[in-house]
Protein backbone atom coordinates (compact mmCIF):
# COMPACT_ATOMS: atom_id res chain seq x y z
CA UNK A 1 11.26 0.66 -14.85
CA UNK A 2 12.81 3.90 -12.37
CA UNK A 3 10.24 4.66 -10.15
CA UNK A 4 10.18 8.48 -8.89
CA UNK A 5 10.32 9.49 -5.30
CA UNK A 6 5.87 10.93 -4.95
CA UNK A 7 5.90 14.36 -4.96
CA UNK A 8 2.30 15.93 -3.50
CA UNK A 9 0.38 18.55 -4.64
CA UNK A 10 -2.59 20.60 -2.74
CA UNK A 11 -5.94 21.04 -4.63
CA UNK A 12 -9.17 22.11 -3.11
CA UNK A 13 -12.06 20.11 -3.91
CA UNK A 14 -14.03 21.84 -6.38
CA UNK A 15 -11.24 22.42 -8.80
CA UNK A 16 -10.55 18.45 -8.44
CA UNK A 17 -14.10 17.64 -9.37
CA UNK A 18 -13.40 20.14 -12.30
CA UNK A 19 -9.89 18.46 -13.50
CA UNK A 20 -10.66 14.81 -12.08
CA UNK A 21 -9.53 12.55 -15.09
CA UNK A 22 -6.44 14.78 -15.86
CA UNK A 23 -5.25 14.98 -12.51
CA UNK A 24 -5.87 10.99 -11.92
CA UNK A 25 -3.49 10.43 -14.90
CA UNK A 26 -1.05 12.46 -14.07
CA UNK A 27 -1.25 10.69 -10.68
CA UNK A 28 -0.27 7.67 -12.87
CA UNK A 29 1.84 8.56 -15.26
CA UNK A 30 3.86 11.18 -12.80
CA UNK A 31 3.72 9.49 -9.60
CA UNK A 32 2.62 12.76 -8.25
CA UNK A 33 0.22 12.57 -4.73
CA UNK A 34 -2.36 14.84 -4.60
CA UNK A 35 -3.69 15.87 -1.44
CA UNK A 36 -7.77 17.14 -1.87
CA UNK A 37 -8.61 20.15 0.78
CA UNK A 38 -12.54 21.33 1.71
CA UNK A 39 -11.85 24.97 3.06
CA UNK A 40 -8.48 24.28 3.42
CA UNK A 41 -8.40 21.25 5.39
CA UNK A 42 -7.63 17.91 4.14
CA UNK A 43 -10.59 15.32 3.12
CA UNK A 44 -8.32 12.50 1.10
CA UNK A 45 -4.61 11.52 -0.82
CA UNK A 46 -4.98 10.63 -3.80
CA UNK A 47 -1.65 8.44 -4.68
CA UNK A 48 0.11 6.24 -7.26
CA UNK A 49 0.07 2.68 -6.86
CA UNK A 50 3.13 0.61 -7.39
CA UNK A 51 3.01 -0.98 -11.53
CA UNK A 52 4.85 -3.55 -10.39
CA UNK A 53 2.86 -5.15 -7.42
CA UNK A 54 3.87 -8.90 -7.31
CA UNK A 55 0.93 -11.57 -6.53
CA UNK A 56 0.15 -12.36 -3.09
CA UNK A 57 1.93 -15.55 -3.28
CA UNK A 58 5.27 -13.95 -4.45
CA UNK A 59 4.64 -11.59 -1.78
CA UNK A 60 4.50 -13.93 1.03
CA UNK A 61 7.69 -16.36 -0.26
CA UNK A 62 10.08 -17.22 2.13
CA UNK A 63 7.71 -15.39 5.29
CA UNK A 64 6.39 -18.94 6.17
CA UNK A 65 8.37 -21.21 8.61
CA UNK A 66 7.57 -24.90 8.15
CA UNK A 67 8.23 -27.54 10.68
CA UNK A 68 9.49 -30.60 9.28
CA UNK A 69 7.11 -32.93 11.41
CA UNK A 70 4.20 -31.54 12.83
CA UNK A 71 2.71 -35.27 14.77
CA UNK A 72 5.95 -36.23 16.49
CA UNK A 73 6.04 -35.19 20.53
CA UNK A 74 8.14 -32.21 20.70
CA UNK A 75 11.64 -33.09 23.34
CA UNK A 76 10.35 -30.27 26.06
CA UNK A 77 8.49 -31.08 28.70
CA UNK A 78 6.17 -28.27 29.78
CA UNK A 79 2.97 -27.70 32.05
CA UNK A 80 -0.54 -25.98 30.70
CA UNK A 81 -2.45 -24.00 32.32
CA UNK A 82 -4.90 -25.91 34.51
């Protein structure tokens, strides 16, 4: 799969309640963002999302540091906050 660098088109809002479902596929199949305007100033992005999210889990691999032991005193001596 070659993902495409988002390109971004400008559409004012009536004509993207008019064209809705074509312009949301071509969102998808084109990776094109379109950017919605109200009397020419932006209200909302519409933009591809990524086909090949991973899961959460394969996300997060390798971000989480475990300890080894998590009971045994730790070998620094330091002072709380009293």
């Amino acid at each position: 799969m070659v993902m495409r660098r988002s390109r971004m088109k400008i559409i004012g809002a009536g004509k993207f309640k008019a064209q809705c479902l074509a312009l949301l596929n071509k969102v998808a199949k084109e990776h094109e963002t379109i950017l919605v305007t109200k009397r020419g100033k932006p209200v909302a992005k519409v933009i591809p999302i990524k086909e090949a999210q991973k899961n959460l889990r394969e996300q997060l691999k390798g971000s989480i540091l475990k300890e080894k032991d998590l009971i045994s005193p730790i070998s620094v001596e330091w002072e709380a906050a009293s």
